[in-house]
C-alpha atoms as a PDB file:
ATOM      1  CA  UNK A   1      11.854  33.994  -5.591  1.00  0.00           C
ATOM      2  CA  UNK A   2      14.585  34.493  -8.385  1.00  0.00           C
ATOM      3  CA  UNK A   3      14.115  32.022 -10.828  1.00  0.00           C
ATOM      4  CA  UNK A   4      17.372  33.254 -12.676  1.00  0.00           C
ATOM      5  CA  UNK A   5      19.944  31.201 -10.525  1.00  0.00           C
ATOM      6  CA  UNK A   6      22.028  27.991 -12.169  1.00  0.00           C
ATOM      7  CA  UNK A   7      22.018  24.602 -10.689  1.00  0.00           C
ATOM      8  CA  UNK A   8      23.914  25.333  -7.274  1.00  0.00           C
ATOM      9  CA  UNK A   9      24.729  21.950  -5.667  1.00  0.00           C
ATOM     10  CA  UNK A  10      24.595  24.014  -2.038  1.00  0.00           C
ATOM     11  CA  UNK A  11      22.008  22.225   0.828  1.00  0.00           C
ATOM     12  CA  UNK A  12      18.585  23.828   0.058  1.00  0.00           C
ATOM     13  CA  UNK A  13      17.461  25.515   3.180  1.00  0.00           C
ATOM     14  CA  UNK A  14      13.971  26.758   2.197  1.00  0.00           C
ATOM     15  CA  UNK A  15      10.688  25.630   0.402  1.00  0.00           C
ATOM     16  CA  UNK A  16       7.718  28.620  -0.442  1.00  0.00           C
ATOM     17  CA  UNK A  17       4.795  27.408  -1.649  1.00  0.00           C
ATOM     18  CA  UNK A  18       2.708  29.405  -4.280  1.00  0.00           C
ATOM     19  CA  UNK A  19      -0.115  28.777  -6.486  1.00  0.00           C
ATOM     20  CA  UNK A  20      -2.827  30.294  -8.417  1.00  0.00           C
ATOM     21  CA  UNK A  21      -6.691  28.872  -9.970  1.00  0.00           C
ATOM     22  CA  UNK A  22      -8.973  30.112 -13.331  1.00  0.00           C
ATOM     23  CA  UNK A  23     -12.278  28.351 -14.066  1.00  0.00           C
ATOM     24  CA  UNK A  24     -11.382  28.910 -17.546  1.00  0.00           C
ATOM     25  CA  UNK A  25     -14.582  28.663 -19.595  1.00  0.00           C
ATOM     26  CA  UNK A  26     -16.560  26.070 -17.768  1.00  0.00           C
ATOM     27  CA  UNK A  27     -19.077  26.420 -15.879  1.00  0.00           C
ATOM     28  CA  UNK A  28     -17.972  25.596 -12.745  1.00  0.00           C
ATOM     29  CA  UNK A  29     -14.338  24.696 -11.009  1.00  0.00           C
ATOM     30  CA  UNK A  30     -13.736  21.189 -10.854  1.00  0.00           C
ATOM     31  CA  UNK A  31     -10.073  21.351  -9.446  1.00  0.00           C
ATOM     32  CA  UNK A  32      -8.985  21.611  -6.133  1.00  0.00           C
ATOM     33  CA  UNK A  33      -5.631  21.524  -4.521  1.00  0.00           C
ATOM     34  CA  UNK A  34      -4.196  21.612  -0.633  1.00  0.00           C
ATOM     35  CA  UNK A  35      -0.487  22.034   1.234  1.00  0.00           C
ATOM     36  CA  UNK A  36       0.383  20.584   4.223  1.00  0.00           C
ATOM     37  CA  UNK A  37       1.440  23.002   6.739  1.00  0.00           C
ATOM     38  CA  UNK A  38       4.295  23.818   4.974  1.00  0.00           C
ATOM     39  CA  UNK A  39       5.698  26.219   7.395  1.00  0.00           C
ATOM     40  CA  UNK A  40       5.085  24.154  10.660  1.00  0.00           C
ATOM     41  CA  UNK A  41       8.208  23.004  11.922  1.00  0.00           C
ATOM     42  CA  UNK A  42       7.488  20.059  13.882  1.00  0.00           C
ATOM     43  CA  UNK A  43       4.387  18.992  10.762  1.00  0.00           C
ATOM     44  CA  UNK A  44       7.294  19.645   7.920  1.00  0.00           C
ATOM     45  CA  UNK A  45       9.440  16.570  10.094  1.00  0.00           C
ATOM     46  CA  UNK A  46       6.628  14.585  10.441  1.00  0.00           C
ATOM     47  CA  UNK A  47       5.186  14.761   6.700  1.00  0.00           C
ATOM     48  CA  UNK A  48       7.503  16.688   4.886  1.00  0.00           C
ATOM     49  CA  UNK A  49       6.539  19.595   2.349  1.00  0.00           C
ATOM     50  CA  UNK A  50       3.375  18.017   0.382  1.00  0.00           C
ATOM     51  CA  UNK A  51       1.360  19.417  -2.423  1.00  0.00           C
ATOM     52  CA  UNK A  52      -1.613  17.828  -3.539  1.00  0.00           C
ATOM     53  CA  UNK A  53      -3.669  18.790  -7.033  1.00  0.00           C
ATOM     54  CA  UNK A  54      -6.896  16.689  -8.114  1.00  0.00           C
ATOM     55  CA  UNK A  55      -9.062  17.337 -11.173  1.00  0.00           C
ATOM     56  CA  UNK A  56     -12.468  16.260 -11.335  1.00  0.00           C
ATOM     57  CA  UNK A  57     -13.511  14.436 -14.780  1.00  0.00           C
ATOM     58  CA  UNK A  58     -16.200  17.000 -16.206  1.00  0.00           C
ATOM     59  CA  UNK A  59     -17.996  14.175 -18.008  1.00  0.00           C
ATOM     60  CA  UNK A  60     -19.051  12.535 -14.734  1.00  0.00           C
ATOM     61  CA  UNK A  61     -21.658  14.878 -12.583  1.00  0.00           C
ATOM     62  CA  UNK A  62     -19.996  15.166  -9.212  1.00  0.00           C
ATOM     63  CA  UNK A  63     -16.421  16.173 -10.519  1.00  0.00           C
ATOM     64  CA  UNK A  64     -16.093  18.938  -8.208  1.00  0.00           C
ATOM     65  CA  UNK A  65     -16.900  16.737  -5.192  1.00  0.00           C
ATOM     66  CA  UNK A  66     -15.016  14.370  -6.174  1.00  0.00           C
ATOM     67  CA  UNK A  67     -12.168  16.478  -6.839  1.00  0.00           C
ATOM     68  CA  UNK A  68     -12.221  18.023  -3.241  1.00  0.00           C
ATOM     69  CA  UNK A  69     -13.224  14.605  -0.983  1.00  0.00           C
ATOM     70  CA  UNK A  70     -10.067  13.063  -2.787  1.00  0.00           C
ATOM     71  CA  UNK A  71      -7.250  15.869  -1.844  1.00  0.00           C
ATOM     72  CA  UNK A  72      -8.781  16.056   1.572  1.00  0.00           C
ATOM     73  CA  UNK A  73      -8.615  12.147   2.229  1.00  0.00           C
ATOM     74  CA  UNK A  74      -5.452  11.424   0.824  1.00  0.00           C
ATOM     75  CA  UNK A  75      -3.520  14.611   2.748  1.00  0.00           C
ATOM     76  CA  UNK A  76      -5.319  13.578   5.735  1.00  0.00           C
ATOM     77  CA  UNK A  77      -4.726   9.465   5.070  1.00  0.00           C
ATOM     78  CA  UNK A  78      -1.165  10.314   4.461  1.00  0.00           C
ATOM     79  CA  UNK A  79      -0.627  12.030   7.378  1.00  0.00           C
ATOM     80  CA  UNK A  80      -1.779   9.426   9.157  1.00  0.00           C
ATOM     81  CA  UNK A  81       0.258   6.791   7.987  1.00  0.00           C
ATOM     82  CA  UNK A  82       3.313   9.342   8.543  1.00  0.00           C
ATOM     83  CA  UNK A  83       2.318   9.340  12.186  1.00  0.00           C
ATOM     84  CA  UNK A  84       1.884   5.603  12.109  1.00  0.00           C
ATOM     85  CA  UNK A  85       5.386   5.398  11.156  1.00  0.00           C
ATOM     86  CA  UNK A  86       5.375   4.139   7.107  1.00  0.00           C
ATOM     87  CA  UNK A  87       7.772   5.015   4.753  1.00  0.00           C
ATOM     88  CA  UNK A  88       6.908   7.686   2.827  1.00  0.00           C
ATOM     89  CA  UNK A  89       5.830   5.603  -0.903  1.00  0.00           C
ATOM     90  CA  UNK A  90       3.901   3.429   1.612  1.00  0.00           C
ATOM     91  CA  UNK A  91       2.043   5.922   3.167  1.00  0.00           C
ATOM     92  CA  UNK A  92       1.427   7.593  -0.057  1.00  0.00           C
ATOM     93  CA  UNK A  93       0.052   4.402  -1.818  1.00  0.00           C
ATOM     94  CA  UNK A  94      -2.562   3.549   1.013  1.00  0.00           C
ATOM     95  CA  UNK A  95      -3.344   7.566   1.236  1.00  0.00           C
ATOM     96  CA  UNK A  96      -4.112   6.932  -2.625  1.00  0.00           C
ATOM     97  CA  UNK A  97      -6.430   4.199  -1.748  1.00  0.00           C
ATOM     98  CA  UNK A  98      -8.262   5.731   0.752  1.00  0.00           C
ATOM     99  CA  UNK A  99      -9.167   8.741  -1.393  1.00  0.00           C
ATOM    100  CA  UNK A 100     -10.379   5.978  -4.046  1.00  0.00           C
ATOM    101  CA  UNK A 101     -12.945   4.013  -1.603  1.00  0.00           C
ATOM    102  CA  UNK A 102     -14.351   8.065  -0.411  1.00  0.00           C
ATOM    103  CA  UNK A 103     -14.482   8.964  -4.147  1.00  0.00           C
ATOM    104  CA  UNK A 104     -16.266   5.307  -5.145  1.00  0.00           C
ATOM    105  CA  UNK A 105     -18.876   6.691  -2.361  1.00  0.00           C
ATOM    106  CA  UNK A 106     -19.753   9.427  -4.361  1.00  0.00           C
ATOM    107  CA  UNK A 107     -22.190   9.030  -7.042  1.00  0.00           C
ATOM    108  CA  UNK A 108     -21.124   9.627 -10.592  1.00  0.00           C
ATOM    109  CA  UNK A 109     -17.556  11.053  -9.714  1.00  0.00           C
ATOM    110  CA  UNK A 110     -13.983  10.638 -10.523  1.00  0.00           C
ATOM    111  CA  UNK A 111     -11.116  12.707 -10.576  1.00  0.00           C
ATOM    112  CA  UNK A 112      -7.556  12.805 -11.379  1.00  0.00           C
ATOM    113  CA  UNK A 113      -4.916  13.241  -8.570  1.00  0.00           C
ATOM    114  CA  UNK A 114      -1.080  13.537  -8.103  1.00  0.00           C
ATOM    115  CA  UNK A 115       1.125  14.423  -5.008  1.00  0.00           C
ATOM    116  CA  UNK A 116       4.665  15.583  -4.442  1.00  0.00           C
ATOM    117  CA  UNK A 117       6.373  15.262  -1.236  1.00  0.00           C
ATOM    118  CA  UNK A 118       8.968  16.844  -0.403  1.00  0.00           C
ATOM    119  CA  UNK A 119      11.505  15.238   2.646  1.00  0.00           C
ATOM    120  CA  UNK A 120      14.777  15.631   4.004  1.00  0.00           C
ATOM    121  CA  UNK A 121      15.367  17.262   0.560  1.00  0.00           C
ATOM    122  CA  UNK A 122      14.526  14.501  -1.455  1.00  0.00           C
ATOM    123  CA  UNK A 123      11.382  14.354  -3.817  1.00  0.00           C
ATOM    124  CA  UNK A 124       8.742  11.713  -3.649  1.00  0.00           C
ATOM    125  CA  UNK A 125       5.488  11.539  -5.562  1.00  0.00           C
ATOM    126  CA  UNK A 126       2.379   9.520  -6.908  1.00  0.00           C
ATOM    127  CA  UNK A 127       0.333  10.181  -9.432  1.00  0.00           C
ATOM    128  CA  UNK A 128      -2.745   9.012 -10.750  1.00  0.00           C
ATOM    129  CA  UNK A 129      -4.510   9.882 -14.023  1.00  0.00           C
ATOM    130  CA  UNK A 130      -3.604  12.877 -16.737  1.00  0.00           C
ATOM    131  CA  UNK A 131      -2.261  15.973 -14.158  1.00  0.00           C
ATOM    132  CA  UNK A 132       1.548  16.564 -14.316  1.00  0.00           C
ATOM    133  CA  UNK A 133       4.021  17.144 -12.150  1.00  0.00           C
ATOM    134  CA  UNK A 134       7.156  19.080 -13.747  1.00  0.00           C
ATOM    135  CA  UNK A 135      10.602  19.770 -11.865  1.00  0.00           C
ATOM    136  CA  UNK A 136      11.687  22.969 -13.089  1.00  0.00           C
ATOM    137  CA  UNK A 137      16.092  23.113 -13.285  1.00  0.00           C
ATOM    138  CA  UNK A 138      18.545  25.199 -14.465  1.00  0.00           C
ATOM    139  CA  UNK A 139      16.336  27.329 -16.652  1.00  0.00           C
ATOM    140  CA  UNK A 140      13.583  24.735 -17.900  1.00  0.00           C
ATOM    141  CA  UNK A 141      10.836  22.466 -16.783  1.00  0.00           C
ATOM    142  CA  UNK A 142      10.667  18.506 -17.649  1.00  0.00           C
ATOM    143  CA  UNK A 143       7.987  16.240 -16.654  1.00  0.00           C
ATOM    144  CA  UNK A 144       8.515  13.694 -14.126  1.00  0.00           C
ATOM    145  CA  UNK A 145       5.344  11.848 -14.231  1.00  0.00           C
ATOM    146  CA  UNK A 146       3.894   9.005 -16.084  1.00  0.00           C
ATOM    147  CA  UNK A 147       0.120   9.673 -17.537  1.00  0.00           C
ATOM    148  CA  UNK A 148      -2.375   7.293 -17.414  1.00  0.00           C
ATOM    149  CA  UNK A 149      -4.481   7.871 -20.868  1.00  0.00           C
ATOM    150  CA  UNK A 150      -5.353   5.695 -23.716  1.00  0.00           C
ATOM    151  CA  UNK A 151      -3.314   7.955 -25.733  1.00  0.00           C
ATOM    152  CA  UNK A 152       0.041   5.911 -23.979  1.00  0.00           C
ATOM    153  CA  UNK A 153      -1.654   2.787 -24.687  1.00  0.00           C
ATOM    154  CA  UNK A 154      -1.953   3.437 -28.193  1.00  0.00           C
ATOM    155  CA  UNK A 155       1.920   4.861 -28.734  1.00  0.00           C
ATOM    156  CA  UNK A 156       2.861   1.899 -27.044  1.00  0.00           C
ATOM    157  CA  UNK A 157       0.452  -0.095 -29.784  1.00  0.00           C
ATOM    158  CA  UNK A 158       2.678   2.141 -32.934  1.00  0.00           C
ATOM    159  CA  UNK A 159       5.789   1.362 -31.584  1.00  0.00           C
ATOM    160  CA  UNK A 160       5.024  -2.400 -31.702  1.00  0.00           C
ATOM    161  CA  UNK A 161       3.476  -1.839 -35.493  1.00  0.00           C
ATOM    162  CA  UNK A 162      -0.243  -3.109 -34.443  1.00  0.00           C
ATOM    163  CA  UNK A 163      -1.533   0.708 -35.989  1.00  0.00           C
ATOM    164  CA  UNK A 164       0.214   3.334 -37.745  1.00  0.00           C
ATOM    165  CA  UNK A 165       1.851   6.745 -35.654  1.00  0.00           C
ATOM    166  CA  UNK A 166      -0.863   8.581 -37.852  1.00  0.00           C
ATOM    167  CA  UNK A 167      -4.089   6.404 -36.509  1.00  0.00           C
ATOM    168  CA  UNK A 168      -2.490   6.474 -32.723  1.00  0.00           C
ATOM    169  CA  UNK A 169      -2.175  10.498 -33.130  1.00  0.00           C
ATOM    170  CA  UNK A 170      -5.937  10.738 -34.570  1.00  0.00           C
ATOM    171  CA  UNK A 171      -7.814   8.231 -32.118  1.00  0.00           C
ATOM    172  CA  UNK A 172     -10.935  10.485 -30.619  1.00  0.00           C
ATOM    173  CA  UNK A 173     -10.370   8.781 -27.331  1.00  0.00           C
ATOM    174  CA  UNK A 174      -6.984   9.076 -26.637  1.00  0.00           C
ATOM    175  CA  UNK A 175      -7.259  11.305 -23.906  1.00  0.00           C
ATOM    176  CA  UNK A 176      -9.558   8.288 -21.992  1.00  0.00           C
ATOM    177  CA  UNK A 177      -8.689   8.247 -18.935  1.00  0.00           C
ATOM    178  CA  UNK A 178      -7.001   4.807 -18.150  1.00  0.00           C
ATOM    179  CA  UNK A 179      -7.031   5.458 -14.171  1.00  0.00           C
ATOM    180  CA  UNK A 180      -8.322   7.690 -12.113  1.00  0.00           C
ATOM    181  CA  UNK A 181      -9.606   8.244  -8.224  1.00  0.00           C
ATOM    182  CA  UNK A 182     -13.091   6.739  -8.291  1.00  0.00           C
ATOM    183  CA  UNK A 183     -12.831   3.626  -9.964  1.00  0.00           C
ATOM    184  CA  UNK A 184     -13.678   0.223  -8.919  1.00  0.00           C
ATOM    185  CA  UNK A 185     -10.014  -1.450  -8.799  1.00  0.00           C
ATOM    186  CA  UNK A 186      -7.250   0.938  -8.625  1.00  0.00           C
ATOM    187  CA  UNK A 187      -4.665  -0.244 -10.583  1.00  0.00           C
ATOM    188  CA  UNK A 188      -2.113   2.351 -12.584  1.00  0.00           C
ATOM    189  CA  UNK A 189      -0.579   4.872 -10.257  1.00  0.00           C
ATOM    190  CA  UNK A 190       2.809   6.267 -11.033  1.00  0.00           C
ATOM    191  CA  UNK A 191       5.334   6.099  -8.280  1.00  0.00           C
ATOM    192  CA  UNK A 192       9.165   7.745  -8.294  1.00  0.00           C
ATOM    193  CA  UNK A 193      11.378   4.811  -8.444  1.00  0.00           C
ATOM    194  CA  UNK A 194      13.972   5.809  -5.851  1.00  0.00           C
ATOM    195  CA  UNK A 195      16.013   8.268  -3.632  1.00  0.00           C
ATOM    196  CA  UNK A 196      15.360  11.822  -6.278  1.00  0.00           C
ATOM    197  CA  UNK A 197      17.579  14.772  -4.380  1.00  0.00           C
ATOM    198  CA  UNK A 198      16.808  18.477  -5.108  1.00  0.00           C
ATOM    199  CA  UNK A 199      18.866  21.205  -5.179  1.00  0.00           C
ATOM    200  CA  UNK A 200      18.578  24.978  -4.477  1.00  0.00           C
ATOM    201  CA  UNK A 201      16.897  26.687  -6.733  1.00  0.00           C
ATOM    202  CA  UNK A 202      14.611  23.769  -8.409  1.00  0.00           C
ATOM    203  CA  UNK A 203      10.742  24.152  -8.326  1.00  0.00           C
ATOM    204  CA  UNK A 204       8.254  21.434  -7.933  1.00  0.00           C
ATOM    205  CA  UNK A 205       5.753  22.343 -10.161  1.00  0.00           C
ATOM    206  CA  UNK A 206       2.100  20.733  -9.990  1.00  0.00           C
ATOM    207  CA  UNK A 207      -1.166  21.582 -12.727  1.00  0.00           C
ATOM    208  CA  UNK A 208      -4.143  20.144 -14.105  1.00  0.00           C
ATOM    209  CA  UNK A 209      -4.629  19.287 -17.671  1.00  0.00           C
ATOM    210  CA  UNK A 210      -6.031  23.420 -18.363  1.00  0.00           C
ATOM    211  CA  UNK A 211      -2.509  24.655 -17.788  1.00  0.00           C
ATOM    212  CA  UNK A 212      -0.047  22.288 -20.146  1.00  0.00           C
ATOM    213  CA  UNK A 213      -2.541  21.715 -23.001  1.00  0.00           C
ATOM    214  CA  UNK A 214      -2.371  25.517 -23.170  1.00  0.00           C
ATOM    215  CA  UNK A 215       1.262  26.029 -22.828  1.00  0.00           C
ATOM    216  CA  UNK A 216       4.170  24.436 -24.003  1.00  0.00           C
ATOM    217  CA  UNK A 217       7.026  23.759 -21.530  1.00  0.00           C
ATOM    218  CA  UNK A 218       9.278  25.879 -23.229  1.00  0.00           C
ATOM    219  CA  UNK A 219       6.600  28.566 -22.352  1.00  0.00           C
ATOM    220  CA  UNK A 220       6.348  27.723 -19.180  1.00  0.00           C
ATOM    221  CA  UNK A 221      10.198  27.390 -18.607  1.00  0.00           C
ATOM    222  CA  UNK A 222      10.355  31.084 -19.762  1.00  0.00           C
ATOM    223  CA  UNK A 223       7.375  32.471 -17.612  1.00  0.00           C
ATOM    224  CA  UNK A 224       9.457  30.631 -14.531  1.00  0.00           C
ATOM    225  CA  UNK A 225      12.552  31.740 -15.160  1.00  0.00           C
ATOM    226  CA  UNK A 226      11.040  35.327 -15.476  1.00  0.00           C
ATOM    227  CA  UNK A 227       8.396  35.592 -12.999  1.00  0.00           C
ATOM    228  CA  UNK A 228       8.747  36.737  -9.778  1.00  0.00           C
ATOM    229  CA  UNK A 229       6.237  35.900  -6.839  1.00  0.00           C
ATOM    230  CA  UNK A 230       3.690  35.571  -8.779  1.00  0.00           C
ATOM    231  CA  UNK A 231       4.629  33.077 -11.167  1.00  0.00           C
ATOM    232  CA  UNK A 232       1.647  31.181 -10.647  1.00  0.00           C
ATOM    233  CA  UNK A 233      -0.576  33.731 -11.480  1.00  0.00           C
ATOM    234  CA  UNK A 234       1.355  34.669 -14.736  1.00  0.00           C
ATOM    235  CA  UNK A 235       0.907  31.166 -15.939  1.00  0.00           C
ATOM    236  CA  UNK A 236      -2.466  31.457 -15.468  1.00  0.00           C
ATOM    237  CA  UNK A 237      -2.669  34.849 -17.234  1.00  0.00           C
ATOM    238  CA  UNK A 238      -0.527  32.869 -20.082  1.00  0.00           C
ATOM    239  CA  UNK A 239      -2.966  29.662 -20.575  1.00  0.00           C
ATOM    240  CA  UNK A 240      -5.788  32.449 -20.904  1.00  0.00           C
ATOM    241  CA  UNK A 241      -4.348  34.994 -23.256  1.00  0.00           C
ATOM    242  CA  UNK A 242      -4.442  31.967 -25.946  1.00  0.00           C
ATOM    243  CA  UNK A 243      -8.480  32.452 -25.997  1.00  0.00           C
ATOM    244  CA  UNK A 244      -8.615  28.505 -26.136  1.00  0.00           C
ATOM    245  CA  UNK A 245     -12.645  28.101 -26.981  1.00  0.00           C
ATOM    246  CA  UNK A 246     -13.326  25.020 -24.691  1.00  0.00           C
ATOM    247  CA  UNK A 247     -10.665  26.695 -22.151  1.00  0.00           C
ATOM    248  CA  UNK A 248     -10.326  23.960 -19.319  1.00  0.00           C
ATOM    249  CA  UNK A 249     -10.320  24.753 -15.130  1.00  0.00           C
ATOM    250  CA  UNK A 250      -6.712  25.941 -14.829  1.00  0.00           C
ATOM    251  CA  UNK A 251      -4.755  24.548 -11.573  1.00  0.00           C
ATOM    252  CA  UNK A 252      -1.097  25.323 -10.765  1.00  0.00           C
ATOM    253  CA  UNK A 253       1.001  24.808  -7.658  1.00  0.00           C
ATOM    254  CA  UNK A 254       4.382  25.447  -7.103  1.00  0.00           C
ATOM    255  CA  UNK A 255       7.196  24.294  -4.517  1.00  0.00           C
ATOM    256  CA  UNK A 256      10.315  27.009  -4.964  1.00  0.00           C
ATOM    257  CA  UNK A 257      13.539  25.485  -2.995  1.00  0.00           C
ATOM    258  CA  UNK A 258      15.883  27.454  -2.015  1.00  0.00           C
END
C-alpha cells in the first residue's frame, strides 16, 4: 500500500481490504463489520468488493446484537439479490430492509449501518444513520455520505431562519439519531446518485462515529497518506492518543485500489 501516489487515471487492477477495531472506553464493543470474499474471483463478479460497518446505539440494551444480526443479514440479503439478478442499488435497498425487519426482532436494539460496493470499478453505497463513508484522493479524504441526525435537521431549520446558527450548534439532541436499522418504518437511507468511477490509488474508507469525532479529516488524510499496511491500526492508535474521556467503540475499514 503506498498512499503517496497522485490521481493516476490508469484502470485499477487491485482492491486490499484492511481494517482495524478499539472498544475505546465502553464497556463492551458494539460495532461490527464484514467483507465479502473479496479475493474470490468468481464471488468478486457476482457481488463485487463490499464492505459493510454497523454500530449499535449504546442507549438501547441489545446494541451489540443488533449491530452484528444487521451486517450479517444485509451481506447475506445482498448477495442474494445479486444472485437473483438486481441491479446493484436494488439489491442494496431490499438487503437494507431485510437487516431492519431481523433488527425490529430484537428487543431493545438499533444500530447504525452503511455499505460500499465496489463493481466493475465503480463505487456504490447506502447508508443509514451517523457512520461515514470517506473516499480518500490525491492526498485527502472527503465524505461521501449523507448523515441522518437531528443535527441536519436543525442546520437545515438555520438556514431557513426558524432558529439562530448558535441554538442549532447548542441543541443537546442533535446527534438523535433520525434513522437507523431497527426502527418501525425505514425511511432515510442515503443512496449514491449515479455511475461514481474510481481510480488507482483511491481508498474507500468506512468508520463508526468513535473514529471521526476523534479525528479531523485533515488528520486522517495525513495518517493515510503516511501509513503503510497498517493504516487502520494507526488511526486507531490516533483516535486513542487524544485520551477522549467518554472514548466511543472505534471501527475502521478500508478498500485500497490499486
Amino acid at each position: 500500500m503506498n498512499k503517496k501516489k497522485t490521481v493516476n487515471m490508469k484502470r485499477p487492477q487491485m482492491i486490499t481490504p484492511y481494517n482495524a477495531q478499539h472498544i475505546g472506553r465502553r464497556a463492551e464493543q458494539q460495532d461490527y463489520f464484514a467483507y465479502s470474499d473479496i479475493f474470490n474471483k468468481e464471488e468478486r463478479m457476482l457481488m463485487g468488493a463490499v464492505s459493510v460497518l454497523a454500530d449499535g446505539m449504546g442507549g438501547l440494551e441489545n446494541g451489540r446484537e443488533a449491530s452484528r444480526t444487521a451486517t450479517e443479514v444485509f451481506l447475506r440479503e445482498y448477495r442474494a439479490g445479486m444472485v437473483r439478478g438486481l441491479e446493484v442499488n436494488d439489491a442494496l435497498v431490499k438487503a437494507a430492509h431485510a437487516a431492519n425487519r431481523a433488527v425490529l426482532s430484537i428487543e431493545g436494539a438499533g444500530t447504525t449501518l452503511c455499505a460500499a460496493v465496489i463493481k466493475r470499478w465503480r463505487l456504490y453505497w447506502l447508508s443509514i444513520g451517523d457512520s461515514r463513508i470517506y473516499l480518500y484522493r490525491n492526498g485527502s479524504v472527503r465524505r461521501i455520505n449523507i448523515e441522518h441526525n437531528y443535527e441536519q435537521v436543525l442546520k437545515r431549520m438555520a438556514e431557513n431562519g426558524e432558529i439562530s446558527r448558535s441554538a442549532a450548534y447548542s441543541d443537546p439532541n442533535r446527534a438523535a439519531l433520525t434513522s437507523y436499522i431497527g426502527m418501525n418504518e425505514l425511511e432515510e437511507m442515503d443512496i449514491n446518485p449515479g455511475i461514481f468511477p474510481l481510480i488507482s490509488g483511491d481508498s474507500i474508507l468506512l468508520c463508526s462515529d468513535g473514529l471521526y469525532r476523534s479525528l479531523s479529516e485533515a488528520e486522517m488524510s495525513r495518517i493515510i497518506y503516511d501509513a503503510d499496511d497498517d493504516v487502520c491500526d494507526v488511526l486507531v492508535e490516533a483516535a486513542m492518543k487524544k485520551n477522549i474521556a467518554a472514548q466511543d467503540n472505534i471501527t475502521v475499514v478500508l478498500m485500497d485500489i490499486d
